[in-house]
N, C-alpha and C. Protein backbone atom coordinates (compact mmCIF):
# COMPACT_ATOMS: atom_id res chain seq x y z
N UNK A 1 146.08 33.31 48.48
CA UNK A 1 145.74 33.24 49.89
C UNK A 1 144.52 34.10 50.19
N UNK A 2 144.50 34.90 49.45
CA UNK A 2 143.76 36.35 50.05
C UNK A 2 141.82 35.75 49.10
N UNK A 3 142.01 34.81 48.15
CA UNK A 3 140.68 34.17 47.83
C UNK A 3 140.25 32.98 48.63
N UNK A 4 141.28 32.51 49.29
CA UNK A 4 140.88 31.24 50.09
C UNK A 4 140.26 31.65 51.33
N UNK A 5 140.40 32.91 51.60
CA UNK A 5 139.48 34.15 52.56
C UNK A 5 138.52 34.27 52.26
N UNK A 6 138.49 34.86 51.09
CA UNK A 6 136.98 35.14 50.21
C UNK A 6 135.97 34.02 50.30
N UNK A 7 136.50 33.15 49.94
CA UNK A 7 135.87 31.90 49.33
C UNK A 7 135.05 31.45 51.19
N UNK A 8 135.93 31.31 52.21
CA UNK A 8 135.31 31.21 53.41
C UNK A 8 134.26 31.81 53.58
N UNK A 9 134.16 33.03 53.45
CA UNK A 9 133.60 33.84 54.00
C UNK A 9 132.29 34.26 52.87
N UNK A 10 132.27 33.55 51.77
CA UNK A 10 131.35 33.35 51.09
C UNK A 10 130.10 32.67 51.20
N UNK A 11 131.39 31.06 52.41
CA UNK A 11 130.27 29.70 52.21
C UNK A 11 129.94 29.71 53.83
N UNK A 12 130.30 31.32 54.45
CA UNK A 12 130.00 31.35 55.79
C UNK A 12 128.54 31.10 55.92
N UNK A 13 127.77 31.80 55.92
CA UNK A 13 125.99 31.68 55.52
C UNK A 13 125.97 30.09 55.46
N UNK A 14 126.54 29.55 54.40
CA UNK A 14 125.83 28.05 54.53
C UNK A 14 126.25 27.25 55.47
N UNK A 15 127.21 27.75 56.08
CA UNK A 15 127.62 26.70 56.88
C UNK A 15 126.94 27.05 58.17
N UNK A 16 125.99 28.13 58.52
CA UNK A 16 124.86 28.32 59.79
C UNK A 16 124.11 27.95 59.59
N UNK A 17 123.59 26.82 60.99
CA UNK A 17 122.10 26.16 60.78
C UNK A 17 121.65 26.99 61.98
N UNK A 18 120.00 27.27 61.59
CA UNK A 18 119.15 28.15 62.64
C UNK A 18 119.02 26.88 63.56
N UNK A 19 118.93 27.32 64.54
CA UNK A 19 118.18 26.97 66.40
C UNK A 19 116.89 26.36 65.89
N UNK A 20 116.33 25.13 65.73
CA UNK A 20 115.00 24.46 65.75
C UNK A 20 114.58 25.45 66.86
N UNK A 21 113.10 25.35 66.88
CA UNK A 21 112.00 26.08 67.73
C UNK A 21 111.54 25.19 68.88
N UNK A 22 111.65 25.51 69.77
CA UNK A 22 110.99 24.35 70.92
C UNK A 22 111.74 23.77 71.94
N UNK A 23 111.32 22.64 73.06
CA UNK A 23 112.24 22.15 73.48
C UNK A 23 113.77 21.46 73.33
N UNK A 24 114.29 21.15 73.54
CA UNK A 24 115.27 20.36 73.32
C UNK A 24 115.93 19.23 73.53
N UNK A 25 114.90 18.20 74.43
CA UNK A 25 114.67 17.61 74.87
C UNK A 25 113.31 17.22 76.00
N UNK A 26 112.94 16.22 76.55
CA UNK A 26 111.95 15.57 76.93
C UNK A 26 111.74 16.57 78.21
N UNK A 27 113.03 16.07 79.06
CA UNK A 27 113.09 16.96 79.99
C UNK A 27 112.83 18.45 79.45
N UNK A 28 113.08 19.13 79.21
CA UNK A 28 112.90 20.77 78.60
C UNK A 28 111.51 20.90 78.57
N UNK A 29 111.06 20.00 77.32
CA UNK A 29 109.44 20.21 77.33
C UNK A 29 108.89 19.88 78.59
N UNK A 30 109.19 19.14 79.21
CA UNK A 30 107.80 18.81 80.70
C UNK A 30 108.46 19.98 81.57
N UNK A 31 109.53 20.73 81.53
CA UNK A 31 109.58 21.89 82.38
C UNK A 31 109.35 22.92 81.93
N UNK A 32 108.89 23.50 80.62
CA UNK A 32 108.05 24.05 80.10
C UNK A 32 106.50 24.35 80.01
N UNK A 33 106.61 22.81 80.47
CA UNK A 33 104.94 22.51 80.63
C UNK A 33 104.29 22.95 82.21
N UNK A 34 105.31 22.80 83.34
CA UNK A 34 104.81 23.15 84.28
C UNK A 34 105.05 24.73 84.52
N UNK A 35 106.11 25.34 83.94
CA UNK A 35 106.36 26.66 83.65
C UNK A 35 104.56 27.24 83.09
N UNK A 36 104.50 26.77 82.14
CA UNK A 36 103.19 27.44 81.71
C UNK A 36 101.84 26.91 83.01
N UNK A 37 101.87 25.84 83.00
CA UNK A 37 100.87 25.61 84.17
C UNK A 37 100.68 26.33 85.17
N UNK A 38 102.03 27.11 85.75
CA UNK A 38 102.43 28.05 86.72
C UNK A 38 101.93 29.05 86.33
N UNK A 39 102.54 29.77 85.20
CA UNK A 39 101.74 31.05 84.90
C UNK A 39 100.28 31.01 85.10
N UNK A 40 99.68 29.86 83.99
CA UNK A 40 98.07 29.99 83.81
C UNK A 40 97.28 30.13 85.24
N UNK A 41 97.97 29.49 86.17
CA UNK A 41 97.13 29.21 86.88
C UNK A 41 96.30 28.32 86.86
N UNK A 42 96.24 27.42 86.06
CA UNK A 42 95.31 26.33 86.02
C UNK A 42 95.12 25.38 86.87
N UNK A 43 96.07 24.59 87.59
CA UNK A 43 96.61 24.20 88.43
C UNK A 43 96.38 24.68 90.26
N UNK A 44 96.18 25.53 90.24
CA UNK A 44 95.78 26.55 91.30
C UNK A 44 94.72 25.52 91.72
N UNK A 45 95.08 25.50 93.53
CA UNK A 45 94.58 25.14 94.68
C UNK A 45 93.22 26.05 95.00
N UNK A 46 91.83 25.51 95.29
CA UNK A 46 91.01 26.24 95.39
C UNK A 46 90.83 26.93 96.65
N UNK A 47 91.87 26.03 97.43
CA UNK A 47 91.59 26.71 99.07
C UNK A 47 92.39 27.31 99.66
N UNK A 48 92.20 28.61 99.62
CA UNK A 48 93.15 29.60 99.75
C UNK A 48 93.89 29.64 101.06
N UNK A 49 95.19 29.76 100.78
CA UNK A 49 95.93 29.68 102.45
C UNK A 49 96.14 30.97 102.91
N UNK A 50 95.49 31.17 104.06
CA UNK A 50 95.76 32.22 105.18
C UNK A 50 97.07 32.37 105.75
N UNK A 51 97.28 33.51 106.04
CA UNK A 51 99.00 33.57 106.64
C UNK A 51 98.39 34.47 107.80
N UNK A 52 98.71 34.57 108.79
CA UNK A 52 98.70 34.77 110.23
C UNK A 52 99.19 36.43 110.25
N UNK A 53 99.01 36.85 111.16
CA UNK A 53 99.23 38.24 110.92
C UNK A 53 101.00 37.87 111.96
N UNK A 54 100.93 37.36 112.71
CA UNK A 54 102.40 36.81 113.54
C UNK A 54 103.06 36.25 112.49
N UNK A 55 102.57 35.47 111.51
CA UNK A 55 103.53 34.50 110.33
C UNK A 55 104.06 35.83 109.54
N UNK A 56 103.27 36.62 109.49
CA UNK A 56 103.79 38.29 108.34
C UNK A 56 104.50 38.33 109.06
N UNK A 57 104.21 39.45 110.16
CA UNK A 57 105.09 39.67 111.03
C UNK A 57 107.09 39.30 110.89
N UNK A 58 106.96 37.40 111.20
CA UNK A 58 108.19 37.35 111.00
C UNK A 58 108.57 37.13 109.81
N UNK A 59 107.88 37.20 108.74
CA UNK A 59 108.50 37.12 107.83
C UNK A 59 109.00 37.99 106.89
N UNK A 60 108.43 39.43 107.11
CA UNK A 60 108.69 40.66 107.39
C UNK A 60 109.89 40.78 107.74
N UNK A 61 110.33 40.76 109.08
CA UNK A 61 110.91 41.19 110.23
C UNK A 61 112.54 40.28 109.34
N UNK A 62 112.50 38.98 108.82
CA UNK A 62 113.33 38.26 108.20
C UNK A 62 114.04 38.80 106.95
N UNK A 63 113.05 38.94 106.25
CA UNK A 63 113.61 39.92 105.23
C UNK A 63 114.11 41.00 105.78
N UNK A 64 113.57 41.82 106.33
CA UNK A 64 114.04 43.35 107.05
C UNK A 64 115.56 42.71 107.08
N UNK A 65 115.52 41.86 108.14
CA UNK A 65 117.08 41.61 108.89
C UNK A 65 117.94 40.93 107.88
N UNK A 66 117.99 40.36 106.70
CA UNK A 66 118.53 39.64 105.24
C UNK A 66 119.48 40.92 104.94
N UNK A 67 118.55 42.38 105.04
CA UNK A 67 119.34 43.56 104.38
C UNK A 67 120.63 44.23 105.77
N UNK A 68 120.97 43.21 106.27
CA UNK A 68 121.98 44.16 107.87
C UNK A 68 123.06 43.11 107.27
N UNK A 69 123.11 42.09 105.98
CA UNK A 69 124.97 41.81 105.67
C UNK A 69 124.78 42.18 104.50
N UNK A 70 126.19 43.26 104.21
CA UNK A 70 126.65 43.15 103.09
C UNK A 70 126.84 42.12 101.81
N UNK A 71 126.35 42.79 100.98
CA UNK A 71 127.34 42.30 99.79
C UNK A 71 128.74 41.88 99.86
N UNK A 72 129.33 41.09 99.49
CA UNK A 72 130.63 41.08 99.29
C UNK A 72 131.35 41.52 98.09
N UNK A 73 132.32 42.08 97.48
CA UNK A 73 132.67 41.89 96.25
C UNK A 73 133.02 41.18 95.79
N UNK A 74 133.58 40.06 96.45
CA UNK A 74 133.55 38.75 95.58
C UNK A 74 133.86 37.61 97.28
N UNK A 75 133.58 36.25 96.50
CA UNK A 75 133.41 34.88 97.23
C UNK A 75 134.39 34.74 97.45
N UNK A 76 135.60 34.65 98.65
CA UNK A 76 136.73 33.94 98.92
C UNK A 76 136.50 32.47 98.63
N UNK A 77 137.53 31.65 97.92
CA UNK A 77 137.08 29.97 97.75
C UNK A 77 137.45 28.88 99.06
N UNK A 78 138.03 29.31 100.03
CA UNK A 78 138.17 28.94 101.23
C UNK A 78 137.75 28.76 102.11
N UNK A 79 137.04 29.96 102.04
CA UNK A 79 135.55 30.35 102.92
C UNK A 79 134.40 29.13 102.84
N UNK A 80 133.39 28.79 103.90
CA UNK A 80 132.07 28.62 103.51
C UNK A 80 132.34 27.30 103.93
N UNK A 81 130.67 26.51 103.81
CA UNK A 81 130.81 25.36 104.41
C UNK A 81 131.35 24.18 103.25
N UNK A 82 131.37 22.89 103.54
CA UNK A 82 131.59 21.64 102.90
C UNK A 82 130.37 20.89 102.50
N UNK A 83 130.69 20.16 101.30
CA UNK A 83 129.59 19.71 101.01
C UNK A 83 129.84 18.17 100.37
N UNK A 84 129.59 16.98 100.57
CA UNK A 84 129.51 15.98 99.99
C UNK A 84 130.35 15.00 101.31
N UNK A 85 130.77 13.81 101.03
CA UNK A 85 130.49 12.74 102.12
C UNK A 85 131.86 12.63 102.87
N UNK A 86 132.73 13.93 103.10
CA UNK A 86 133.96 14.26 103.95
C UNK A 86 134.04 13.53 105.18
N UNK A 87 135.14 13.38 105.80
CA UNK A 87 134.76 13.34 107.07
C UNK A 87 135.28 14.71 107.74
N UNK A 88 134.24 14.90 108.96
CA UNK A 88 133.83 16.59 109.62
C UNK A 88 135.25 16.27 110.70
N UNK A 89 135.73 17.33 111.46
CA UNK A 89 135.90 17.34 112.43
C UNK A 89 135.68 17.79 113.93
């Protein structure tokens, strides 16, 4: 019994195949592709958008107010809204 252990744990190694390199599909690669496009910047709009000193302002002021609810320690599953083609009452 105690070699039929051995013997496993011998042909452990061969029995791991490495992770191929790269996508993993079609999808994967073209979201990879815009992932890098994103970084490079290549893609980049030449005409730069202005934000309003009122558009800061509230968007500022939004975030500010994001930090006045707690955390919870955890999600009650009862809680919260509905989602998919119910009927409401």
């Amino acid at each position: 019994m105690k070699a039929h252990y051995l013997a496993c744990l011998a042909l452990l190694p061969l029995m791991a195949q490495a992770i191929e390199p790269g996508p993993s599909s079609p999808q994967q690669a073209e979201t990879e592709n815009w992932m890098t496009l994103q970084v490079s910047g290549r893609a980049a709009s030449s005409i730069p958008q202005k934000v309003s000193p009122t558009e800061r302002d509230q968007a500022f002021k939004r975030w500010l107010d994001s930090n006045k609810h707690p955390i919870p320690e955890f999600f009650e599953t009862g809680t919260g809204g509905k989602s998919g083609s119910g009927s409401s009452k």
